[in-house]
PDB file of N, CA and C in Angstrom:
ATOM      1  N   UNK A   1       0.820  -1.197   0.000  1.00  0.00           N
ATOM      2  CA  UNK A   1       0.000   0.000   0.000  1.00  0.00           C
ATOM      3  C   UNK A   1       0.860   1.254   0.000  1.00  0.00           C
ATOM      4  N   UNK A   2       2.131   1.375   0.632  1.00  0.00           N
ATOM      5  CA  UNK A   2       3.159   2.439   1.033  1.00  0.00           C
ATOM      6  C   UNK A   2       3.202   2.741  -1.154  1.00  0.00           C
ATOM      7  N   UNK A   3       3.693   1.577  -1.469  1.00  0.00           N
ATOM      8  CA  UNK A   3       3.986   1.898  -3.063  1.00  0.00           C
ATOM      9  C   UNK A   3       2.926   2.799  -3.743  1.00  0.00           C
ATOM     10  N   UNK A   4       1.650   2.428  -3.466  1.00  0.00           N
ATOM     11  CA  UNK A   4       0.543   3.207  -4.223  1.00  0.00           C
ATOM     12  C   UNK A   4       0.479   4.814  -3.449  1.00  0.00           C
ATOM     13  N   UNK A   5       0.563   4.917  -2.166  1.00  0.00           N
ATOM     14  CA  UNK A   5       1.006   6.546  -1.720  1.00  0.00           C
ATOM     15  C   UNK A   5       1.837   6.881  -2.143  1.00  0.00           C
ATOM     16  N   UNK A   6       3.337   6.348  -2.465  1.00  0.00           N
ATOM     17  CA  UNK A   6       4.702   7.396  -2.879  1.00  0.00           C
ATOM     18  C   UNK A   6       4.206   7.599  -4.313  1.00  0.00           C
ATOM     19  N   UNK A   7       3.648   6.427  -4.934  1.00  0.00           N
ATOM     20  CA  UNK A   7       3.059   6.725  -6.184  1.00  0.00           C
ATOM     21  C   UNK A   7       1.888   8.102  -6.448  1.00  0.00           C
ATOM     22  N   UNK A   8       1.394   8.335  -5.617  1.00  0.00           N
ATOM     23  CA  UNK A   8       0.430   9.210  -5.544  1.00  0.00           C
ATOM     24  C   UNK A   8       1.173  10.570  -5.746  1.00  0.00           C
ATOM     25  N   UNK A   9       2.011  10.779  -4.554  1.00  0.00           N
ATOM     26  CA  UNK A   9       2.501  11.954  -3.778  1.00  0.00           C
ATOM     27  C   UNK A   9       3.393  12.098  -5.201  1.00  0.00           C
ATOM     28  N   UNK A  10       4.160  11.848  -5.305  1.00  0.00           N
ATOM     29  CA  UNK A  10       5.272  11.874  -7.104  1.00  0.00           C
ATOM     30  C   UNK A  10       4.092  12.187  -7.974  1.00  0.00           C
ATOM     31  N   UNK A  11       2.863  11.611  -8.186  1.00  0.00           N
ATOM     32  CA  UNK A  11       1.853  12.272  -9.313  1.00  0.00           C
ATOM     33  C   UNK A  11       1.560  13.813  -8.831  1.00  0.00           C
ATOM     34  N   UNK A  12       1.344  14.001  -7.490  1.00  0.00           N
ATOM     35  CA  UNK A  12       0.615  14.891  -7.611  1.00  0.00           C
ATOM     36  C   UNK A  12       1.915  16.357  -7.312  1.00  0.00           C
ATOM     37  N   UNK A  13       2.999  16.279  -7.212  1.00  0.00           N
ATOM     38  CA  UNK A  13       4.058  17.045  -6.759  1.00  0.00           C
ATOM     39  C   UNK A  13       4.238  17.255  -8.245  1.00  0.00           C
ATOM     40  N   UNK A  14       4.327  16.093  -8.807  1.00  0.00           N
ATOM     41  CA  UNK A  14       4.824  17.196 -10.270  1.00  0.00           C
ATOM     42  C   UNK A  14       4.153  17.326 -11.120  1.00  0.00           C
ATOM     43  N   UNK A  15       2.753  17.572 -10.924  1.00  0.00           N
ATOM     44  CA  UNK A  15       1.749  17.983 -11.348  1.00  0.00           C
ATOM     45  C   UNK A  15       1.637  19.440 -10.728  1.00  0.00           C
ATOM     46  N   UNK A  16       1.900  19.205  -9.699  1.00  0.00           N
ATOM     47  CA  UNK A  16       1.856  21.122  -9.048  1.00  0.00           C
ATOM     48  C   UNK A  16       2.672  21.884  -9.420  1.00  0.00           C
ATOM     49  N   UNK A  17       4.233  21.157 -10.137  1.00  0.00           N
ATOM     50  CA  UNK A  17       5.193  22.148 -10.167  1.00  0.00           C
ATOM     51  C   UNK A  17       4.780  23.191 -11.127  1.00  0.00           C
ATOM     52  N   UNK A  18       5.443  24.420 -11.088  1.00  0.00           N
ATOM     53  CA  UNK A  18       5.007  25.428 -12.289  1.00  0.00           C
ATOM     54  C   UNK A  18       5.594  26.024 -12.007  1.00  0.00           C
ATOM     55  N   UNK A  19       5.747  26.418 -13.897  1.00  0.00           N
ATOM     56  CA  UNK A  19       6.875  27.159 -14.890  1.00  0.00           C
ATOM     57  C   UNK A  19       7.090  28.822 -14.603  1.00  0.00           C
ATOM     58  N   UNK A  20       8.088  29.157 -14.398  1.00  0.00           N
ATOM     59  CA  UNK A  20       8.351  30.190 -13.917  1.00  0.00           C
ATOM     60  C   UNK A  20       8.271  30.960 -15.190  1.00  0.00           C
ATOM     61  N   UNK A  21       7.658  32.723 -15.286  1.00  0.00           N
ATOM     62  CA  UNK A  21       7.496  33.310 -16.601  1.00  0.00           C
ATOM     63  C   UNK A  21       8.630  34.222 -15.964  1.00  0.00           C
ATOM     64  N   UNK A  22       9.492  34.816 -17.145  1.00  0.00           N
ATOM     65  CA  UNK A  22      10.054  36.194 -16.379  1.00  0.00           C
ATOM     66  C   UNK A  22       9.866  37.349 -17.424  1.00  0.00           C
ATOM     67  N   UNK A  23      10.160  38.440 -17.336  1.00  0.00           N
ATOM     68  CA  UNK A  23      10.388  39.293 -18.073  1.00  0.00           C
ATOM     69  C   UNK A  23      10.743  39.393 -19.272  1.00  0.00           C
ATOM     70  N   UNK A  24      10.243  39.656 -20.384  1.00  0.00           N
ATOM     71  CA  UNK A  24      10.950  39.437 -21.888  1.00  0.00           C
ATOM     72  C   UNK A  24      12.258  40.673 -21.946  1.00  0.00           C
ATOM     73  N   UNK A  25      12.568  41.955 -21.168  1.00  0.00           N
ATOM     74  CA  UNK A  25      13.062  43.433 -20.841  1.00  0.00           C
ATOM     75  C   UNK A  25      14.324  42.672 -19.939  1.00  0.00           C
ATOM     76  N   UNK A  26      13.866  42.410 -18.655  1.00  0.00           N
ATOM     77  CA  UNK A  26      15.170  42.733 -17.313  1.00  0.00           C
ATOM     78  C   UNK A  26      15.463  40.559 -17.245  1.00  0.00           C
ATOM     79  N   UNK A  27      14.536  40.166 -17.498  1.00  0.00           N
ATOM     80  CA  UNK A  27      14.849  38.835 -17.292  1.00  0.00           C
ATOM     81  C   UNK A  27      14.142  38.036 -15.615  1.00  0.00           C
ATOM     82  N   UNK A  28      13.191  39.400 -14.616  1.00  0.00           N
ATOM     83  CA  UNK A  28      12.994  39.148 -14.081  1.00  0.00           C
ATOM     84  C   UNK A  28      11.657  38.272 -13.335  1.00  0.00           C
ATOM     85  N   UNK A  29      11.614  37.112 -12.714  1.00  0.00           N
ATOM     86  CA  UNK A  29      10.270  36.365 -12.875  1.00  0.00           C
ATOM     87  C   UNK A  29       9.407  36.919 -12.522  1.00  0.00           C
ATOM     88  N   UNK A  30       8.390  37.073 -13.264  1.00  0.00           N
ATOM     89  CA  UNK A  30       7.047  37.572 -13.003  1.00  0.00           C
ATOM     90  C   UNK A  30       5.964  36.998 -12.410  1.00  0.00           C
ATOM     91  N   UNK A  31       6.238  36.036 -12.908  1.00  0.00           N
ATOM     92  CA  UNK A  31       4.626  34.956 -12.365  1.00  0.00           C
ATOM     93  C   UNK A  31       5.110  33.225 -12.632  1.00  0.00           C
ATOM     94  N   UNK A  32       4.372  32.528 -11.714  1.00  0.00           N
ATOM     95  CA  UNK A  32       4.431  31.208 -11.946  1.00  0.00           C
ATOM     96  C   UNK A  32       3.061  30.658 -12.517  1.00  0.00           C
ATOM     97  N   UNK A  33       2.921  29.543 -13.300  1.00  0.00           N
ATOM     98  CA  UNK A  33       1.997  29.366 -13.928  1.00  0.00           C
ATOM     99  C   UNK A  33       2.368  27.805 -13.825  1.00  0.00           C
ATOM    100  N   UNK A  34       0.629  26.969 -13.761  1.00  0.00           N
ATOM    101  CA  UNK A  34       0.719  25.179 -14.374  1.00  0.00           C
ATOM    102  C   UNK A  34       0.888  25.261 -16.229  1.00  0.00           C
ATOM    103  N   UNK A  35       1.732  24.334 -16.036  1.00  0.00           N
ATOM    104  CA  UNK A  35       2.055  23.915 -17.693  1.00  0.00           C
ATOM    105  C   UNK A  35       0.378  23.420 -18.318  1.00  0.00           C
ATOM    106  N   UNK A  36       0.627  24.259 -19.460  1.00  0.00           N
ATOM    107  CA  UNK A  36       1.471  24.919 -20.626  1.00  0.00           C
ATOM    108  C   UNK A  36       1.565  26.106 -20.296  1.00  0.00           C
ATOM    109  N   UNK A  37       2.718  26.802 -20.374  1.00  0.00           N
ATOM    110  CA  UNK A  37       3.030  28.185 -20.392  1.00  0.00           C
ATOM    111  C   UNK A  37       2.468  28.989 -21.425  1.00  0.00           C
ATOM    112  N   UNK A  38       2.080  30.047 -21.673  1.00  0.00           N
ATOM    113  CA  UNK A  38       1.587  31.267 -22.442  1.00  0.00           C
ATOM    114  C   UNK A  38       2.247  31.293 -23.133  1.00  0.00           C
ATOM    115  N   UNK A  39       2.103  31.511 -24.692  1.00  0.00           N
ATOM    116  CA  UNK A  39       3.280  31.873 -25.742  1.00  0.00           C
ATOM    117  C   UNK A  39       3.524  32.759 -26.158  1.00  0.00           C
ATOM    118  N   UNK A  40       2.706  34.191 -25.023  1.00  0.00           N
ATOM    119  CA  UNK A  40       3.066  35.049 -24.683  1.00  0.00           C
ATOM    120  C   UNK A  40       4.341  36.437 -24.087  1.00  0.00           C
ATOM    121  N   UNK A  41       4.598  37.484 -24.422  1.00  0.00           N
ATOM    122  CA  UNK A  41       6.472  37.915 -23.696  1.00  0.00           C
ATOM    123  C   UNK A  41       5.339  38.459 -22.582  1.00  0.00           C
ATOM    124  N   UNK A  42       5.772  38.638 -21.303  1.00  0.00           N
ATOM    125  CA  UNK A  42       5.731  39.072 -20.456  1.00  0.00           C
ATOM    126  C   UNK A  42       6.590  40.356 -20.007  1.00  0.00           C
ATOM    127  N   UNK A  43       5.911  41.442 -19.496  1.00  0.00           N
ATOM    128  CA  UNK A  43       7.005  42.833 -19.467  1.00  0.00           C
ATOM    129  C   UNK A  43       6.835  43.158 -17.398  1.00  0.00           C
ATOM    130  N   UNK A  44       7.475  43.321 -16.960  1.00  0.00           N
ATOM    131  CA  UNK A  44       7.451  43.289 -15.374  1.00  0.00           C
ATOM    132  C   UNK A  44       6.958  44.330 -15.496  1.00  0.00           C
ATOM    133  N   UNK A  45       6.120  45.331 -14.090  1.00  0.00           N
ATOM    134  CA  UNK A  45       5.819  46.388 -14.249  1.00  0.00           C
ATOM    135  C   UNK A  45       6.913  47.594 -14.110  1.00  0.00           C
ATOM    136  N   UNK A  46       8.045  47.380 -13.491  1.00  0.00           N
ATOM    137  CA  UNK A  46       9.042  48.460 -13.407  1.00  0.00           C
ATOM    138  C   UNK A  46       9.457  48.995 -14.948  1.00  0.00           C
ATOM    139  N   UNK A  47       9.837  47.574 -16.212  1.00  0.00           N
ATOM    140  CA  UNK A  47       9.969  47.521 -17.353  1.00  0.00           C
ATOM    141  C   UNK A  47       8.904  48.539 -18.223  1.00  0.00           C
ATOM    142  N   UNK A  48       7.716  48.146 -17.805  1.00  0.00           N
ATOM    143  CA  UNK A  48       6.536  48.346 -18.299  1.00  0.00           C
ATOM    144  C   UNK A  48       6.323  49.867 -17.954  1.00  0.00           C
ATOM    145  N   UNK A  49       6.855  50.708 -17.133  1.00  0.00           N
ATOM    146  CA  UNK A  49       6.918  52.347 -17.228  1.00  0.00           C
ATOM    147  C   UNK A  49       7.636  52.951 -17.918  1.00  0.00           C
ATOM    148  N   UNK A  50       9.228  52.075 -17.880  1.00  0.00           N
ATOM    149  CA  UNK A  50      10.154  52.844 -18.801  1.00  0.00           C
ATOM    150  C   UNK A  50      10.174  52.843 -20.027  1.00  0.00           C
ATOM    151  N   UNK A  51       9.378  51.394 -20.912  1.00  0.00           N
ATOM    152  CA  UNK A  51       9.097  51.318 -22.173  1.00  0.00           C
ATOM    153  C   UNK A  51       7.943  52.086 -22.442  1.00  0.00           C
ATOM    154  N   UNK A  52       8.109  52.819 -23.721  1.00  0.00           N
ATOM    155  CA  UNK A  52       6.809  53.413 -23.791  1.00  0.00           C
ATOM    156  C   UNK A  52       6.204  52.792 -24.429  1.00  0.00           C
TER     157      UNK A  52
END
């Protein structure tokens, strides 16, 4: 029974992990997200004043 819990806990841990987005500008992470990631650029907001 121990096998079918570690089995569980490993499904569901890397099922939670998520993809870090960062900045398309400074490189800095913005947001975490569950896979699939956005195929989206992301601009941080500090970035996002100085660009006009």
């Amino acid at each position: 029974m121990s096998a079918l819990v570690e089995s569980f806990v490993r499904a569901f841990t890397e099922a939670a992990e998520k993809i870090p987005l960062a900045c398309s500008v400074c490189g800095k992470v913005v947001a975490h997200v569950h896979p699939p990631a956005p195929s989206v650029a992301l601009t941080c907001s500090q970035c996002r004043e100085v660009t006009p």
